[in-house]
N, C-alpha and C. Protein backbone atom coordinates (compact mmCIF):
# COMPACT_ATOMS: atom_id res chain seq x y z
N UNK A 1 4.33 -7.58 -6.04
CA UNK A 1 5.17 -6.45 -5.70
C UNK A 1 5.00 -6.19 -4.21
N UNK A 2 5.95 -6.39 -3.73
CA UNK A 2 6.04 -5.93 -2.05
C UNK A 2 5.29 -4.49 -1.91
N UNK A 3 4.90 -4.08 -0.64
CA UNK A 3 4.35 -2.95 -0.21
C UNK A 3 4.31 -3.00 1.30
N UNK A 4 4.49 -1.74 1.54
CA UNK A 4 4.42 -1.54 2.99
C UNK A 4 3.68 -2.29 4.04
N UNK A 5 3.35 -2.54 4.88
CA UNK A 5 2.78 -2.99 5.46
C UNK A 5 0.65 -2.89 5.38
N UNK A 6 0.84 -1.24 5.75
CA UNK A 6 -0.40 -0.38 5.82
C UNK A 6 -0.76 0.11 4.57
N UNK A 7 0.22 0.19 3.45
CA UNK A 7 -0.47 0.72 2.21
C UNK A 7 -1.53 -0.39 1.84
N UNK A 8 -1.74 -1.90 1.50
CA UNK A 8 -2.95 -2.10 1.00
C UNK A 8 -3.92 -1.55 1.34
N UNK A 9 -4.19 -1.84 2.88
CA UNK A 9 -5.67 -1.74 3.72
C UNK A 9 -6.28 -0.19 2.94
N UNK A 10 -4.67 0.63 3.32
CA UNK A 10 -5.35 2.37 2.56
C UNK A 10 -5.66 2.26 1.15
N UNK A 11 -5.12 1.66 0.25
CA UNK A 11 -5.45 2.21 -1.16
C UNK A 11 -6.49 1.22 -1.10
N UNK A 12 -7.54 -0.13 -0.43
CA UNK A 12 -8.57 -0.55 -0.69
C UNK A 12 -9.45 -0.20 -0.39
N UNK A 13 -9.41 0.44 0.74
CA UNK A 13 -10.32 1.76 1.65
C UNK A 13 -10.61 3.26 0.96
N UNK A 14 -9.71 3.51 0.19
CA UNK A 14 -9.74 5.35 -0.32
C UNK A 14 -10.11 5.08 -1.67
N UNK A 15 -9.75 3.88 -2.33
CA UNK A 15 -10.08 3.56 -3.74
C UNK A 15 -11.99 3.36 -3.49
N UNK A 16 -12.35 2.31 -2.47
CA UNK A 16 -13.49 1.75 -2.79
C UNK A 16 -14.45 3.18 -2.17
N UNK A 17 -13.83 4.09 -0.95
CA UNK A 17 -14.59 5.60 -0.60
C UNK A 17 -14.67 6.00 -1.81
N UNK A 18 -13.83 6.60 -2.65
CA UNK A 18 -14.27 7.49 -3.78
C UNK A 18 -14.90 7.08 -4.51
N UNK A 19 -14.48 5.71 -4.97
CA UNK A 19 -15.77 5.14 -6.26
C UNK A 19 -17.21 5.70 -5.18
N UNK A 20 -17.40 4.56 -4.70
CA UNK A 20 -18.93 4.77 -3.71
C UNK A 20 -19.04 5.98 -3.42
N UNK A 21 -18.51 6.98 -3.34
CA UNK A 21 -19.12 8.42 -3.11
C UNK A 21 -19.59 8.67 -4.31
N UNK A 22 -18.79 8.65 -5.16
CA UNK A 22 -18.88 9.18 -7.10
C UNK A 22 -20.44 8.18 -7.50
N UNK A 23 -20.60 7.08 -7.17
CA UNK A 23 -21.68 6.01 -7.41
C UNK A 23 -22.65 6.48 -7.02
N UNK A 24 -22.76 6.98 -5.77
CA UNK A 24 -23.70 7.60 -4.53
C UNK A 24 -24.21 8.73 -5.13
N UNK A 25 -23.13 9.31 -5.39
CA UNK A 25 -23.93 10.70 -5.97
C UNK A 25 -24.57 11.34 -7.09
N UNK A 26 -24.01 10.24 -8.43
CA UNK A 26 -24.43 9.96 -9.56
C UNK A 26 -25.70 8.94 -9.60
N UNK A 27 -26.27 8.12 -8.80
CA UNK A 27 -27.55 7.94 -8.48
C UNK A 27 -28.39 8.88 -8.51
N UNK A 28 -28.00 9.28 -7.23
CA UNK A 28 -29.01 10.79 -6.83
C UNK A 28 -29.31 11.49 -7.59
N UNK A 29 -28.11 11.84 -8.02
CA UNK A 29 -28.70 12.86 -9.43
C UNK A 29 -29.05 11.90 -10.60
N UNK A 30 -29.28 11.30 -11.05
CA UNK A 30 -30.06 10.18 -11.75
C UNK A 30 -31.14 10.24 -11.26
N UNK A 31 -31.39 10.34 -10.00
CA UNK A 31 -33.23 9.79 -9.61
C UNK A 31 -33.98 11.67 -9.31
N UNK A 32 -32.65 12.33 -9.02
CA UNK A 32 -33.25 13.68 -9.14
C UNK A 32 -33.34 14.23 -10.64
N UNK A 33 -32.82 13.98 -11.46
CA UNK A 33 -33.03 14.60 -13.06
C UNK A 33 -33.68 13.59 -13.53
N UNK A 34 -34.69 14.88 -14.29
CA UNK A 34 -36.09 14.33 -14.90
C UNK A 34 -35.25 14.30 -16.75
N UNK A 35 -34.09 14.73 -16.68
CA UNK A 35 -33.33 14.94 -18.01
C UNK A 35 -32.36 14.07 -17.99
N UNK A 36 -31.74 13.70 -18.90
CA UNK A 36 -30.26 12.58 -19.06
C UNK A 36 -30.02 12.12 -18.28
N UNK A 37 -31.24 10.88 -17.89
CA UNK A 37 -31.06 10.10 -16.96
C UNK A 37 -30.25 8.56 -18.24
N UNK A 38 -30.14 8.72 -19.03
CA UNK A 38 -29.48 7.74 -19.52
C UNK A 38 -28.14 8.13 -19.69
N UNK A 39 -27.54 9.68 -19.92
CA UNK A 39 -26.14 9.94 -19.55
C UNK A 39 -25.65 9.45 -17.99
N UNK A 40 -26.68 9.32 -16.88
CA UNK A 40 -26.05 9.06 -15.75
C UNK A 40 -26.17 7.63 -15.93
N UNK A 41 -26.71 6.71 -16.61
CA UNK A 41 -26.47 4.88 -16.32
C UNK A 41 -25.40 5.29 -17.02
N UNK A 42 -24.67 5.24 -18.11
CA UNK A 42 -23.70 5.61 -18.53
C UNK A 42 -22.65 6.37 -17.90
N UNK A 43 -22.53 7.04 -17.20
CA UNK A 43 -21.32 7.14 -15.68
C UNK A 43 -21.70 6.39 -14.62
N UNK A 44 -22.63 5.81 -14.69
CA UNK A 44 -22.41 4.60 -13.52
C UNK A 44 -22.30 3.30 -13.85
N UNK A 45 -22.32 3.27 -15.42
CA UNK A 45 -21.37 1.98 -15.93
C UNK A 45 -20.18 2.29 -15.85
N UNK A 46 -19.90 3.83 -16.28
CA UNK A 46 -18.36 3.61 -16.16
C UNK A 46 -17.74 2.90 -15.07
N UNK A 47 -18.27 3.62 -13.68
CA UNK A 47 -17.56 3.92 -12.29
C UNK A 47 -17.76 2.23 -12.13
N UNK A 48 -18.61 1.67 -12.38
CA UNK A 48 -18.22 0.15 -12.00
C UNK A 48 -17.50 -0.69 -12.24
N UNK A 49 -17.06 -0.27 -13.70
CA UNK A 49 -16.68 -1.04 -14.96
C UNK A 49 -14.92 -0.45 -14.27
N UNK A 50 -14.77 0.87 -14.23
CA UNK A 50 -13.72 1.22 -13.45
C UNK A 50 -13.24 0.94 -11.83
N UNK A 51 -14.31 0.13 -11.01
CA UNK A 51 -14.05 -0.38 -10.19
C UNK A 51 -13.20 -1.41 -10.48
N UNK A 52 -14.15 -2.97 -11.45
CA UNK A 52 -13.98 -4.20 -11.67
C UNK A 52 -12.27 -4.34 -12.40
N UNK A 53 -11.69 -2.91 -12.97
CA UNK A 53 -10.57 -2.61 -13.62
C UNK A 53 -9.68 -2.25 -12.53
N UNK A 54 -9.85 -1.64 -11.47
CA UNK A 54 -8.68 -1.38 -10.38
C UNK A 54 -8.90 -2.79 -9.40
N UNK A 55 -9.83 -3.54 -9.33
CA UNK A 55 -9.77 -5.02 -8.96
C UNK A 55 -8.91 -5.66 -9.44
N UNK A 56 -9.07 -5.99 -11.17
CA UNK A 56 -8.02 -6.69 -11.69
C UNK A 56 -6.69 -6.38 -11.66
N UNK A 57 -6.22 -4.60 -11.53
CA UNK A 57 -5.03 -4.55 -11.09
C UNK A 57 -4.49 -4.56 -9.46
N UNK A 58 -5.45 -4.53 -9.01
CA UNK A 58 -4.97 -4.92 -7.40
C UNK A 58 -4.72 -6.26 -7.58
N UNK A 59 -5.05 -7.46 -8.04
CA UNK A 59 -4.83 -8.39 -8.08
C UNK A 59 -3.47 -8.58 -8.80
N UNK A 60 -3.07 -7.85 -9.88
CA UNK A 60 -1.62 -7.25 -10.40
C UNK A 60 -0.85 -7.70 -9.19
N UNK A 61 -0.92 -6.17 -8.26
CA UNK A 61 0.34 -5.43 -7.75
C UNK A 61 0.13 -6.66 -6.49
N UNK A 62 -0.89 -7.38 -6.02
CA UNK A 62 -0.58 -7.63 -4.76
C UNK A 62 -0.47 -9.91 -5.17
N UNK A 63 -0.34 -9.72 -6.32
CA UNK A 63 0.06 -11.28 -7.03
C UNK A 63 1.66 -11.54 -6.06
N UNK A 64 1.70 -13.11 -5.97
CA UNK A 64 2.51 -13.74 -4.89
C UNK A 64 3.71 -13.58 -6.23
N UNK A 65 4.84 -12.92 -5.97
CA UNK A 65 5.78 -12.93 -6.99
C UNK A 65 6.55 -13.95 -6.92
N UNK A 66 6.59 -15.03 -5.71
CA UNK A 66 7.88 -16.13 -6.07
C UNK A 66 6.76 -17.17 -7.02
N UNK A 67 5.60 -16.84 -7.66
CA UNK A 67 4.85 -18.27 -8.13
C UNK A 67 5.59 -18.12 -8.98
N UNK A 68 6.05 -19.37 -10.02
CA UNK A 68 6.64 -20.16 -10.74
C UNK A 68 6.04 -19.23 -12.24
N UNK A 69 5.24 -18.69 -12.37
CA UNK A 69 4.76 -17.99 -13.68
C UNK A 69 4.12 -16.71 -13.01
N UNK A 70 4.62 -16.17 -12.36
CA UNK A 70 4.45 -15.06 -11.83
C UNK A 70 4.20 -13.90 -13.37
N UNK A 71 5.47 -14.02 -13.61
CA UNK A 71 5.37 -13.03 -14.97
C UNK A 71 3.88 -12.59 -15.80
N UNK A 72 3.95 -14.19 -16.01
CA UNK A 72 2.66 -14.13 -17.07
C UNK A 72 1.13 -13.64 -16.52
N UNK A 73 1.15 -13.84 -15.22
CA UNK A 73 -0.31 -13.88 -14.12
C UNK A 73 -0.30 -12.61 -14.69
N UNK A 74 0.71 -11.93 -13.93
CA UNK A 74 0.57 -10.21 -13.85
C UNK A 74 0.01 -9.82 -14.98
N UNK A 75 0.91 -10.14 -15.54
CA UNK A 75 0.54 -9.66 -17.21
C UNK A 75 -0.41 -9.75 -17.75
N UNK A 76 -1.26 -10.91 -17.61
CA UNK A 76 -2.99 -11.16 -17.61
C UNK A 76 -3.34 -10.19 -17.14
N UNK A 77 -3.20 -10.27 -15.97
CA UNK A 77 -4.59 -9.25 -15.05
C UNK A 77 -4.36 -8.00 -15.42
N UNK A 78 -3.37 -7.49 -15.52
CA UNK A 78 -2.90 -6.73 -16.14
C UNK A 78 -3.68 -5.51 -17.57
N UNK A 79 -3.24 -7.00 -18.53
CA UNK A 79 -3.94 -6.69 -19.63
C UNK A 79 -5.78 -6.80 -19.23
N UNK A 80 -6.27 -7.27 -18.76
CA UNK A 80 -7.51 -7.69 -18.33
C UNK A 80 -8.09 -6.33 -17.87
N UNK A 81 -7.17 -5.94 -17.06
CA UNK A 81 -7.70 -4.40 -16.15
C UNK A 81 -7.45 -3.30 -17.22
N UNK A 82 -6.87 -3.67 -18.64
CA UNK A 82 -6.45 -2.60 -19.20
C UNK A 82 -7.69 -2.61 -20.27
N UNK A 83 -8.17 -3.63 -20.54
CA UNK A 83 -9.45 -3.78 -21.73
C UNK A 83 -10.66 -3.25 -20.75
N UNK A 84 -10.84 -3.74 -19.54
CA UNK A 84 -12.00 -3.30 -19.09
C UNK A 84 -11.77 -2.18 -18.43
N UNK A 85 -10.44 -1.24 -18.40
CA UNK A 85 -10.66 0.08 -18.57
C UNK A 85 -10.65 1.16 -19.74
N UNK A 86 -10.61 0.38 -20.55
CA UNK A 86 -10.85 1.11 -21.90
C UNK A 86 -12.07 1.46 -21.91
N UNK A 87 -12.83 0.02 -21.87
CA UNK A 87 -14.54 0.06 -22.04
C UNK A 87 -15.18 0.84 -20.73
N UNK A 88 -14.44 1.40 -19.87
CA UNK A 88 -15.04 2.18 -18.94
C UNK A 88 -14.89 3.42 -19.42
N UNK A 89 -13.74 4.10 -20.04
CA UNK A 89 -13.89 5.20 -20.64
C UNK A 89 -14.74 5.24 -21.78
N UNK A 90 -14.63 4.23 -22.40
CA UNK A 90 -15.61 4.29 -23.75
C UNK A 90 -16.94 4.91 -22.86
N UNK A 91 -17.74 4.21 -22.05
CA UNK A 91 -18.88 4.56 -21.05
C UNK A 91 -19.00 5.85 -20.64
N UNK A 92 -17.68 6.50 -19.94
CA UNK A 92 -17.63 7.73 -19.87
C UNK A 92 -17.86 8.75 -21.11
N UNK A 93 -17.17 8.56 -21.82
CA UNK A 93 -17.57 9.55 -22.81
C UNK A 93 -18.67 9.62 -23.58
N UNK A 94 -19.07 8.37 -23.36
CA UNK A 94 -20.97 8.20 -24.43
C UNK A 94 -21.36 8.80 -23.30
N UNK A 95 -21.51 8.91 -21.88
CA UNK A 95 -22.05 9.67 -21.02
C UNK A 95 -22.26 11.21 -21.17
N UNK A 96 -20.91 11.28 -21.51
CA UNK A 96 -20.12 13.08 -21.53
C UNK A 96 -21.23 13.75 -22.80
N UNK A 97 -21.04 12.49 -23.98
CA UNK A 97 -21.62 12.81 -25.61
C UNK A 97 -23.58 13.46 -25.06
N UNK A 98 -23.52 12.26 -24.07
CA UNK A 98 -25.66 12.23 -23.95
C UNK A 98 -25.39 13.89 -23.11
N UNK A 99 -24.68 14.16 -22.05
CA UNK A 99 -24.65 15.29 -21.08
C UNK A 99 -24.89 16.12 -22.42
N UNK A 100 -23.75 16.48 -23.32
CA UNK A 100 -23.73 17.47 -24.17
C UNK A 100 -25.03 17.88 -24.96
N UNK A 101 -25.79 17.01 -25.52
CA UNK A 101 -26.52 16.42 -26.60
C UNK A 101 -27.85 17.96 -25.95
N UNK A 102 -28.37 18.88 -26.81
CA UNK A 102 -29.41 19.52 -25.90
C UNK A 102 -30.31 18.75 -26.33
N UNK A 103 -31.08 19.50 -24.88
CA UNK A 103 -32.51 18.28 -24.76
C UNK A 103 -33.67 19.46 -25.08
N UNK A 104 -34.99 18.77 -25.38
CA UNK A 104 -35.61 19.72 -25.94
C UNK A 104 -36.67 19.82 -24.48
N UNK A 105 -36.93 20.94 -23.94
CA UNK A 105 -38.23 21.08 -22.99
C UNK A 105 -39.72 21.44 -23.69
């Protein structure tokens, strides 16, 4: 799919800032909580797992459209970015489930 000139560089730049901020900061608080530190590996599987999923669709939108099976590529990666963003939400919400879960002091 055609695109502007300057839109890739931005959406690979603002996509990969926010993950890595969200990564960055969900560490921290991982190594600062002495509590549901296994709800935070669990949002930082997500956020990766949701990286490796906007990879496979960048590879989508920025696929050479005159190739000869263009159709089908897309449609792979496509579907590809769509299973391994499922399993990133799945991650998220077992995260959300452990956050909820009270802990006993």
């Amino acid at each position: 799919m055609p695109l502007e000139e300057e839109v890739p560089g931005m959406l690979i730049v603002g996509f990969s800032t926010v993950i890595g901020i969200a990564l960055l900061i969900t560490l921290l608080l991982c190594f600062k909580s002495n509590n549901n530190r296994i709800a935070y590996i669990w949002i930082c599987t997500h956020l990766v797992l949701f990286s490796v999923a906007g990879y496979f669709l960048w590879m989508a939108i920025s696929f050479d459209s005159t190739h000869w099976m263009a159709s089908e590529e897309i449609s792979l990666l496509m579907g590809i970015s769509s299973v391994i963003w499922f399993l990133s939400m799945i991650c998220m919400i077992i995260g959300i489930f452990k956050f909820a879960k009270p802990t006993l002091s």
